[in-house]
C-alpha atoms as a PDB file:
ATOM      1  CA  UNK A   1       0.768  -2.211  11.354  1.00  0.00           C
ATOM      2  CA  UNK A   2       4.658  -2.208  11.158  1.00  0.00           C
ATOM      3  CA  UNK A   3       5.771  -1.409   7.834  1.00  0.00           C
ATOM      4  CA  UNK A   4       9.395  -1.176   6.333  1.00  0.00           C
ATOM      5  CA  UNK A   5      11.137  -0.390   2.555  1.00  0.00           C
ATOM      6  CA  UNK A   6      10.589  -4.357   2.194  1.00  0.00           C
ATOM      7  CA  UNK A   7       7.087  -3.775   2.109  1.00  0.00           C
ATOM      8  CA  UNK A   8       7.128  -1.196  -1.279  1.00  0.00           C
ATOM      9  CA  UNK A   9       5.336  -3.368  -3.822  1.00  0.00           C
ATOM     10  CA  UNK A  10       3.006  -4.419  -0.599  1.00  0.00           C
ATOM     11  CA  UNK A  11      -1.016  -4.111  -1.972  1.00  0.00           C
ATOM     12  CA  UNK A  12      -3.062  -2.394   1.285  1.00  0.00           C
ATOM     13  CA  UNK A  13      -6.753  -1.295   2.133  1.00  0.00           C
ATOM     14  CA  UNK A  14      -7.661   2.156   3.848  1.00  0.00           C
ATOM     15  CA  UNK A  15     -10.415   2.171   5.685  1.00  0.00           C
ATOM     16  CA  UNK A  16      -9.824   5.670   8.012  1.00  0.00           C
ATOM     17  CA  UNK A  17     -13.295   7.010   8.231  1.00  0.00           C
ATOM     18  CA  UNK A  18     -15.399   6.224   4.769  1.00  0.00           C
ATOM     19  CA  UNK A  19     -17.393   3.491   4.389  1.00  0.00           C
ATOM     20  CA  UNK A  20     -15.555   2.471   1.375  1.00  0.00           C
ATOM     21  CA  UNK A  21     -12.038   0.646   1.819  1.00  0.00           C
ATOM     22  CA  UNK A  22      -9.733   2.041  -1.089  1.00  0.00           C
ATOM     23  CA  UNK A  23      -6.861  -0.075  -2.196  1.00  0.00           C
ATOM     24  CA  UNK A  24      -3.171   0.556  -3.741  1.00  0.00           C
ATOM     25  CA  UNK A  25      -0.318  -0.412  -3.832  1.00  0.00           C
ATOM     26  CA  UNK A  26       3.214   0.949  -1.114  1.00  0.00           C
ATOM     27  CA  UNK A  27       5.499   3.068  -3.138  1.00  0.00           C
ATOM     28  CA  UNK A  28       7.664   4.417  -0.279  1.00  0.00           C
ATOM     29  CA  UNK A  29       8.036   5.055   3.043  1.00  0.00           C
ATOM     30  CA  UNK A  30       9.546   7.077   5.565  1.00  0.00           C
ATOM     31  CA  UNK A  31       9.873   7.562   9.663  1.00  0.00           C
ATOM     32  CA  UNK A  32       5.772   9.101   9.698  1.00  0.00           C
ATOM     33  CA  UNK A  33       4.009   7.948   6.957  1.00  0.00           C
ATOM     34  CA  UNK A  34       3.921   5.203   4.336  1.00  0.00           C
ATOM     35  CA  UNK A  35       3.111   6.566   0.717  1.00  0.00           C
ATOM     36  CA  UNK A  36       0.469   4.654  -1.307  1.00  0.00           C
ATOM     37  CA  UNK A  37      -1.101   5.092  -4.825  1.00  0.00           C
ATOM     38  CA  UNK A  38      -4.165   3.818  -5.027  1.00  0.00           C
ATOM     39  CA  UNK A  39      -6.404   2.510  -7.763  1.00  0.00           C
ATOM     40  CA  UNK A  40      -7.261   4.868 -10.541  1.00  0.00           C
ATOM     41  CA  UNK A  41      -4.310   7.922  -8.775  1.00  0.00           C
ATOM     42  CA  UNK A  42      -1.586   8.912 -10.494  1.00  0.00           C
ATOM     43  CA  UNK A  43       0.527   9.632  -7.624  1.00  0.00           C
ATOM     44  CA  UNK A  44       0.666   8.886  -4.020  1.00  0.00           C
ATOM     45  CA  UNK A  45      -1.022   9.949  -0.795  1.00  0.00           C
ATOM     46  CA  UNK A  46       0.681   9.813   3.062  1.00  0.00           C
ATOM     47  CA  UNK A  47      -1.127   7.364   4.870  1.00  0.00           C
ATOM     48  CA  UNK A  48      -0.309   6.476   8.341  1.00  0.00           C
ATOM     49  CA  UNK A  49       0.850   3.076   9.398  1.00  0.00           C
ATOM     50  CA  UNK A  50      -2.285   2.747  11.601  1.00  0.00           C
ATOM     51  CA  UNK A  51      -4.789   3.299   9.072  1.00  0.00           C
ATOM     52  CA  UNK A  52      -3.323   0.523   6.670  1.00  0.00           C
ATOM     53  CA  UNK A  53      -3.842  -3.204   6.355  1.00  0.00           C
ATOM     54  CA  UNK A  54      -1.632  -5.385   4.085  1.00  0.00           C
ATOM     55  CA  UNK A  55      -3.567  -7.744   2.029  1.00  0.00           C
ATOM     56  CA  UNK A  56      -0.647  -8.717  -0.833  1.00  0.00           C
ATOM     57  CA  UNK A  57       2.645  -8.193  -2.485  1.00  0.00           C
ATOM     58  CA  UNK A  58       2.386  -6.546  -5.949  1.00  0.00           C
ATOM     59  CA  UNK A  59       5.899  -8.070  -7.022  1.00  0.00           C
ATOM     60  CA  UNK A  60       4.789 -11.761  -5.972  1.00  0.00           C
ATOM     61  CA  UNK A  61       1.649 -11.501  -8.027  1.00  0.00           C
ATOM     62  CA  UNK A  62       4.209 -10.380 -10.936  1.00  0.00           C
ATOM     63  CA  UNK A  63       7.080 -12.859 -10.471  1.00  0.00           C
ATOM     64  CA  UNK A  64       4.409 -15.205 -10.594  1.00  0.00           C
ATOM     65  CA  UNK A  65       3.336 -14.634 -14.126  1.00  0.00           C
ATOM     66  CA  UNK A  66       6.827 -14.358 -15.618  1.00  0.00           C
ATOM     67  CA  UNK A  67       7.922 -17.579 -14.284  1.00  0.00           C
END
């Protein structure tokens, strides 16, 4: 998965190894890995890119509701 600063906001599943997905939301990213809090963190983990998959945009759920 190719992932960019455009996709901060981005919601994503993790699936690497568990037979649980877990889900958060992008908060950064850099040239390696693409930093993700997920539900019920506090603060963000380094994922890699290859372990992700997108399934929304946190600020189009929100613009939604305000307009």
């Amino acid at each position: 998965m190719k992932i960019s600063e455009s996709d901060v906001g981005s919601r994503v599943v993790w699936k690497k190894g568990y037979p649980k997905a877990e889900s958060g939301v992008i908060t950064s990213v850099n040239s390696k890995y693409v930093h993700v809090r997920f539900d019920g963190d506090l603060h963000s983990k380094g994922c890699y890119p290859r372990d992700l998959q997108r399934v929304g945009n946190l600020n189009t759920h929100i613009n939604k509701w305000e307009n």
